[in-house]
N, C-alpha and C. Protein backbone atom coordinates (compact mmCIF):
# COMPACT_ATOMS: atom_id res chain seq x y z
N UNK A 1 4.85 -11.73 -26.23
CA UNK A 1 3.69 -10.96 -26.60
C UNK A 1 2.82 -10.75 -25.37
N UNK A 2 2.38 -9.22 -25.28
CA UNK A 2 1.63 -9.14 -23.65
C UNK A 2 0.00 -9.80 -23.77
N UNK A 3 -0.11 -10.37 -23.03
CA UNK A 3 -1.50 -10.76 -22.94
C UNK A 3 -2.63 -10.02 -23.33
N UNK A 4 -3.90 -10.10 -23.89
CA UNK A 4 -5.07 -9.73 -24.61
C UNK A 4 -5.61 -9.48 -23.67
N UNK A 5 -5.97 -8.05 -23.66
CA UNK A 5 -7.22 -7.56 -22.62
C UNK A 5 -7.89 -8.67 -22.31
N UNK A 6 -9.21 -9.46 -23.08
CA UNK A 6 -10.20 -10.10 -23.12
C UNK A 6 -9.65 -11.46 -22.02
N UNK A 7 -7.96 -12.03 -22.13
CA UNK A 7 -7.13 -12.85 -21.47
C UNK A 7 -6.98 -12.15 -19.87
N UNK A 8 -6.07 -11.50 -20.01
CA UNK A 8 -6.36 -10.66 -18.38
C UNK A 8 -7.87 -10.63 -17.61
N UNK A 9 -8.68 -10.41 -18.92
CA UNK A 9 -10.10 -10.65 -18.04
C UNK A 9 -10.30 -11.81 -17.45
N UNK A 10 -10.23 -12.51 -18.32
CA UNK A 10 -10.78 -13.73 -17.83
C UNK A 10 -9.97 -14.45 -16.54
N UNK A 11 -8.74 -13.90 -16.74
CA UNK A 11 -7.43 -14.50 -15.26
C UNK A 11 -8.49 -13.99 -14.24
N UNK A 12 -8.98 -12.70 -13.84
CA UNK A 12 -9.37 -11.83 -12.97
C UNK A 12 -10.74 -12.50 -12.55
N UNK A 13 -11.57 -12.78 -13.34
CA UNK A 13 -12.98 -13.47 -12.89
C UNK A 13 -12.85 -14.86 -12.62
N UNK A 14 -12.09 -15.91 -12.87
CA UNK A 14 -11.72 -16.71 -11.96
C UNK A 14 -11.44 -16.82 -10.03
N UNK A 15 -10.64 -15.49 -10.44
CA UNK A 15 -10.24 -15.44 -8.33
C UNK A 15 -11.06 -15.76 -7.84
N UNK A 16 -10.90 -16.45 -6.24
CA UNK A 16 -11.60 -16.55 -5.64
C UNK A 16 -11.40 -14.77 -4.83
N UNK A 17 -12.32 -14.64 -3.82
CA UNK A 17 -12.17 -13.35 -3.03
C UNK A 17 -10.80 -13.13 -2.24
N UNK A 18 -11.00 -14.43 -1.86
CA UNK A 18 -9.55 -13.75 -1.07
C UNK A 18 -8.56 -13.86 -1.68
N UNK A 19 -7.84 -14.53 -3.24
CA UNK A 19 -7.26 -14.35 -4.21
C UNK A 19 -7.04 -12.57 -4.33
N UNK A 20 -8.72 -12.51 -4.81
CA UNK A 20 -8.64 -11.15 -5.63
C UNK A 20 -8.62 -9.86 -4.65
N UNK A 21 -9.14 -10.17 -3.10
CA UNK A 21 -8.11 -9.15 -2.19
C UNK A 21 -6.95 -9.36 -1.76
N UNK A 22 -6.33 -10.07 -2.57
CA UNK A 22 -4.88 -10.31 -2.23
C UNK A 22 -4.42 -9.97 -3.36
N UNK A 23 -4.43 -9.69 -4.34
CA UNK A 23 -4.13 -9.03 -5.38
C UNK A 23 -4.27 -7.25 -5.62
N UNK A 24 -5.26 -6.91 -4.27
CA UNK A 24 -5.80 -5.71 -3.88
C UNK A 24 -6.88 -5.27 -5.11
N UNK A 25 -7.71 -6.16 -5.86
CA UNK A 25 -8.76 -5.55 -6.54
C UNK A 25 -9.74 -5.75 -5.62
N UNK A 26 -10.69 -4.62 -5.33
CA UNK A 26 -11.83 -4.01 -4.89
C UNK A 26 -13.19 -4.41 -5.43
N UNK A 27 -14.15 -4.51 -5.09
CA UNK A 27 -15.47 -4.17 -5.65
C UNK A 27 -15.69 -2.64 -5.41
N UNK A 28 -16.84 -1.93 -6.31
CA UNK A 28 -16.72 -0.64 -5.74
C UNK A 28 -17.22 -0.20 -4.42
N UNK A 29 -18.52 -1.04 -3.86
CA UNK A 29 -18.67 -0.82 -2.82
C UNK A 29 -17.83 -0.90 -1.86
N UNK A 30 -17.03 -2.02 -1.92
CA UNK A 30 -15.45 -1.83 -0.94
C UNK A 30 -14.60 -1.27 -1.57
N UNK A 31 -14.25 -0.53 -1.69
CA UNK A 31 -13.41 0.73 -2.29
C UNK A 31 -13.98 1.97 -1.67
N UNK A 32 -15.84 2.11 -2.10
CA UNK A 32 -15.98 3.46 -1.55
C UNK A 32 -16.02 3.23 0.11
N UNK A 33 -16.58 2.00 1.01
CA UNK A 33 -16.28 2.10 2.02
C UNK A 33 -14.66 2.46 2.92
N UNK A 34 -13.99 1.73 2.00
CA UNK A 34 -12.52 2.12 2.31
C UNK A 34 -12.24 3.15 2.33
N UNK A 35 -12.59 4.42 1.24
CA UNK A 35 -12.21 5.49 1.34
C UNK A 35 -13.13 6.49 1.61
N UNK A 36 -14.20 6.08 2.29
CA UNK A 36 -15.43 6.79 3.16
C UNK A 36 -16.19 8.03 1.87
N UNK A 37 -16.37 7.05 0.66
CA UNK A 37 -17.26 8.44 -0.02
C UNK A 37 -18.25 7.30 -0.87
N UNK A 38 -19.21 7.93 -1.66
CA UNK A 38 -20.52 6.71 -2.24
C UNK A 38 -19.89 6.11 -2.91
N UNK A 39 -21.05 4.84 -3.63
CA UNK A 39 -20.37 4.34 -4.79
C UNK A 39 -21.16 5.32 -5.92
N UNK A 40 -21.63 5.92 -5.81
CA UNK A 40 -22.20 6.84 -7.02
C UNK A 40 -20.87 7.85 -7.08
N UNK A 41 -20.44 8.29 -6.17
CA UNK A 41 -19.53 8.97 -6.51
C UNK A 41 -18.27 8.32 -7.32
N UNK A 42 -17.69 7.62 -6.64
CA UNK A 42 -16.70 6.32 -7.38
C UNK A 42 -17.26 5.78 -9.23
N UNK A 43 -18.18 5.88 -9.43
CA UNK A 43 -18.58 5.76 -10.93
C UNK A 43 -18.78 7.40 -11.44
N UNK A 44 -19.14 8.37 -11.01
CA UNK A 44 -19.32 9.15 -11.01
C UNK A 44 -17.39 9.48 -11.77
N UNK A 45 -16.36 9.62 -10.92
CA UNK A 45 -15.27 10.01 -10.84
C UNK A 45 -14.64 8.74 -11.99
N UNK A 46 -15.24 7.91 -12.22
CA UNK A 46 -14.80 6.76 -13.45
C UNK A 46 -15.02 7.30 -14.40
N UNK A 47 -17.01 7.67 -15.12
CA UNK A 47 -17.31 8.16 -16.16
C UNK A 47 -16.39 9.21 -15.96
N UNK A 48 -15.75 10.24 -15.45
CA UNK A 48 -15.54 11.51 -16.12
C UNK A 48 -13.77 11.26 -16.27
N UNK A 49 -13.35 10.21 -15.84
CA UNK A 49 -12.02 9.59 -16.61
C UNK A 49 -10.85 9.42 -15.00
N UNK A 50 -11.23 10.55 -13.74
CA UNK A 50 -9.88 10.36 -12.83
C UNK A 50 -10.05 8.95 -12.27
N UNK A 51 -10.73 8.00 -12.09
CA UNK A 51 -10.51 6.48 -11.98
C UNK A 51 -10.70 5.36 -13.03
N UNK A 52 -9.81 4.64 -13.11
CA UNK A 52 -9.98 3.85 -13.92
C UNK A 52 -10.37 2.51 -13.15
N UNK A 53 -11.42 1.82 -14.53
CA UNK A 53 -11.46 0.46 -13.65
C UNK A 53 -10.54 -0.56 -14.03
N UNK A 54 -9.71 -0.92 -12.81
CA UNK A 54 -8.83 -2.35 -13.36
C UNK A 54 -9.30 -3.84 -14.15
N UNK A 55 -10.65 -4.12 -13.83
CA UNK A 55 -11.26 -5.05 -14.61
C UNK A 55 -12.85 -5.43 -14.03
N UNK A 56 -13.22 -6.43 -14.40
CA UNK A 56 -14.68 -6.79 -14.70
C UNK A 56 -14.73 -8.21 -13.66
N UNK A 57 -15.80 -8.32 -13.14
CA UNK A 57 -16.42 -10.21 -12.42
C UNK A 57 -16.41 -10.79 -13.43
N UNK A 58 -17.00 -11.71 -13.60
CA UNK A 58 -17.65 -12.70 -14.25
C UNK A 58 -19.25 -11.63 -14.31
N UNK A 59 -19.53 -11.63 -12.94
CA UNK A 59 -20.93 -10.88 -12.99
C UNK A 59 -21.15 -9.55 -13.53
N UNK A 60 -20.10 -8.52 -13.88
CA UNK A 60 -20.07 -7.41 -14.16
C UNK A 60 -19.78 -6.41 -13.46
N UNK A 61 -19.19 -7.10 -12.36
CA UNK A 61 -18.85 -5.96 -10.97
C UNK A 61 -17.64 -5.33 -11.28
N UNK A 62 -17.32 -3.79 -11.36
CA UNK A 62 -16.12 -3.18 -11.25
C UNK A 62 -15.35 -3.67 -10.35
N UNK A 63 -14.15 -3.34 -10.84
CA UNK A 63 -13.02 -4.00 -9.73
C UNK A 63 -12.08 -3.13 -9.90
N UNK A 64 -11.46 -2.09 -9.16
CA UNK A 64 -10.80 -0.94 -8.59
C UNK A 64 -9.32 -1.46 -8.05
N UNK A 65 -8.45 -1.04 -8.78
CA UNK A 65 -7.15 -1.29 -7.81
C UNK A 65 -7.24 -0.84 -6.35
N UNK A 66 -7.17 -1.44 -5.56
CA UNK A 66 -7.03 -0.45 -4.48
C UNK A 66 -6.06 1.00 -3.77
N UNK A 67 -4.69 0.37 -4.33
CA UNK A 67 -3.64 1.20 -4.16
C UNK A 67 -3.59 2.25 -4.79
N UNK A 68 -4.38 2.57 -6.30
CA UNK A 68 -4.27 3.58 -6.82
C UNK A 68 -5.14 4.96 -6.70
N UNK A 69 -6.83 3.52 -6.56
CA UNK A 69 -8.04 4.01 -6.08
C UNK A 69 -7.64 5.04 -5.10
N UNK A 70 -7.30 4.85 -4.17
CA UNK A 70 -7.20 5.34 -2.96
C UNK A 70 -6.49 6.98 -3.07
N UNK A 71 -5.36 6.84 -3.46
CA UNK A 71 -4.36 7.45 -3.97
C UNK A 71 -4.66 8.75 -4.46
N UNK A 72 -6.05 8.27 -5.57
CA UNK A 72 -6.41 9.31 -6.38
C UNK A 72 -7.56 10.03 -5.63
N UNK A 73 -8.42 9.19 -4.64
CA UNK A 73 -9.86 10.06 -4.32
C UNK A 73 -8.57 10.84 -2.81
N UNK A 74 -7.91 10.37 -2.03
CA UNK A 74 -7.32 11.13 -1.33
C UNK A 74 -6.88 12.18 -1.41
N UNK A 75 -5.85 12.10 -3.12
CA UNK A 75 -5.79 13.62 -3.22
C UNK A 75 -7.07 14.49 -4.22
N UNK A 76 -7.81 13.80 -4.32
CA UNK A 76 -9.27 14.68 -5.21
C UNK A 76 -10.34 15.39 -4.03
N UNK A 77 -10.86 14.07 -2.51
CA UNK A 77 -11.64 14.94 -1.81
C UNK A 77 -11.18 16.19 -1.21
N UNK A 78 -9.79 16.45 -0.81
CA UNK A 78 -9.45 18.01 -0.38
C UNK A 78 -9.81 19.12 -1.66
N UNK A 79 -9.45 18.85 -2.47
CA UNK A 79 -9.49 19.47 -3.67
C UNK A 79 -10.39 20.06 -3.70
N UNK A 80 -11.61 19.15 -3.92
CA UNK A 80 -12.89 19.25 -4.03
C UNK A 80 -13.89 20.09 -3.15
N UNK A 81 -13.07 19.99 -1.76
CA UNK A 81 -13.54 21.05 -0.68
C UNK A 81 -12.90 21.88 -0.52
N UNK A 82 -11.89 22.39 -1.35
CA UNK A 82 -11.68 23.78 -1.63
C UNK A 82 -11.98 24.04 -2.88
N UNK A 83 -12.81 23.62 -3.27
CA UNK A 83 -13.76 24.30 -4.23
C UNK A 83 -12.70 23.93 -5.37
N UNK A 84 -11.94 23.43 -5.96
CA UNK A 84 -11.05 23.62 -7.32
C UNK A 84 -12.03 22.53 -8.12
N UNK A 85 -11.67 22.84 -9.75
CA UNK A 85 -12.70 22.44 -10.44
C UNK A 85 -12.30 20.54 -10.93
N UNK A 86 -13.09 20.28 -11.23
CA UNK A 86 -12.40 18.37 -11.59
C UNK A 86 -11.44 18.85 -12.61
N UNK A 87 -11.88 19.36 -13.30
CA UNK A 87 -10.92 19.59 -14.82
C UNK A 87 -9.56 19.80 -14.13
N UNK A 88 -9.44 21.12 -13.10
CA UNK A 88 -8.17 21.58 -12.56
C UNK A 88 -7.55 19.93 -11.87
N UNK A 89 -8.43 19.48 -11.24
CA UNK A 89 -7.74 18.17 -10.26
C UNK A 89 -7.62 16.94 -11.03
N UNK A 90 -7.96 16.77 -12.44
CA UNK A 90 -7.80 15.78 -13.53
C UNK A 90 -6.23 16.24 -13.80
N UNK A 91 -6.06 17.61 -14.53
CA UNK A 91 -5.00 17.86 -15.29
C UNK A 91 -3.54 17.51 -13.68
N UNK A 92 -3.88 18.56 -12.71
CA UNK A 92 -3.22 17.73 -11.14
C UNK A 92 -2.67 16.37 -11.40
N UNK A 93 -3.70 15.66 -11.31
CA UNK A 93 -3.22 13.86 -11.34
C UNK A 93 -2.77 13.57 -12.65
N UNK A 94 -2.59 13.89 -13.74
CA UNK A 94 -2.16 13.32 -14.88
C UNK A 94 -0.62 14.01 -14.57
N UNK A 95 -0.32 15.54 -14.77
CA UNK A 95 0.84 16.41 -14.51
C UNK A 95 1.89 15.10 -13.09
N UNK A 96 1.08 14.48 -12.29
CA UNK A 96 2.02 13.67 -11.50
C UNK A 96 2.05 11.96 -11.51
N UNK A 97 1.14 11.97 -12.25
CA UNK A 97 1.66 10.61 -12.88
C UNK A 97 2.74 10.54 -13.85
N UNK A 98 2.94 11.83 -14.50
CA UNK A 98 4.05 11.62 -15.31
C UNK A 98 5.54 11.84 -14.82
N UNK A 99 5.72 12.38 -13.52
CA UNK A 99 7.02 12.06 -12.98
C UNK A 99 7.40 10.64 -12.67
């Protein structure tokens, strides 16, 4: 039987830091520094669904895969500066997650 959301949480707020960057979960501020854009933007791009958050602190801090994080604002900031709309660069990233 796969483990209970609420179970996975709690594995995750245990880590210590260098555990949980060795696991590659992020805070968002290190995430948006990593990939050189705000953290308003990074919640920004959560609420409207193209990032998901991998899990929660203890304290309430988002925690961002990194590998995917990355993945997704890399191919969203070009996008974005050629003007295409989120909706167009949402349906983009879903259309290639499914290969």
């Amino acid at each position: 039987m796969p483990p209970k959301e609420n179970d996975r949480r709690k594995k995750i707020e245990k880590l210590s830091r260098k555990e949980r960057l060795g696991r590659g979960l992020l805070k968002i501020g290190e995430i948006a520094n990593l990939a050189g854009v705000t953290t308003s933007l990074i919640r920004y791009y959560t609420d409207i669904g193209l990032l998901r958050v991998a899990s929660y602190t203890k304290g309430g801090y988002r925690l961002y895969d990194r590998e995917e994080t990355i993945r997704i604002i890399r191919h969203v900031k070009p996008s974005v500066e050629r003007r295409r709309t989120l909706k167009e660069i949402k349906e983009n990233l879903e259309k290639g997650s499914k290969k």
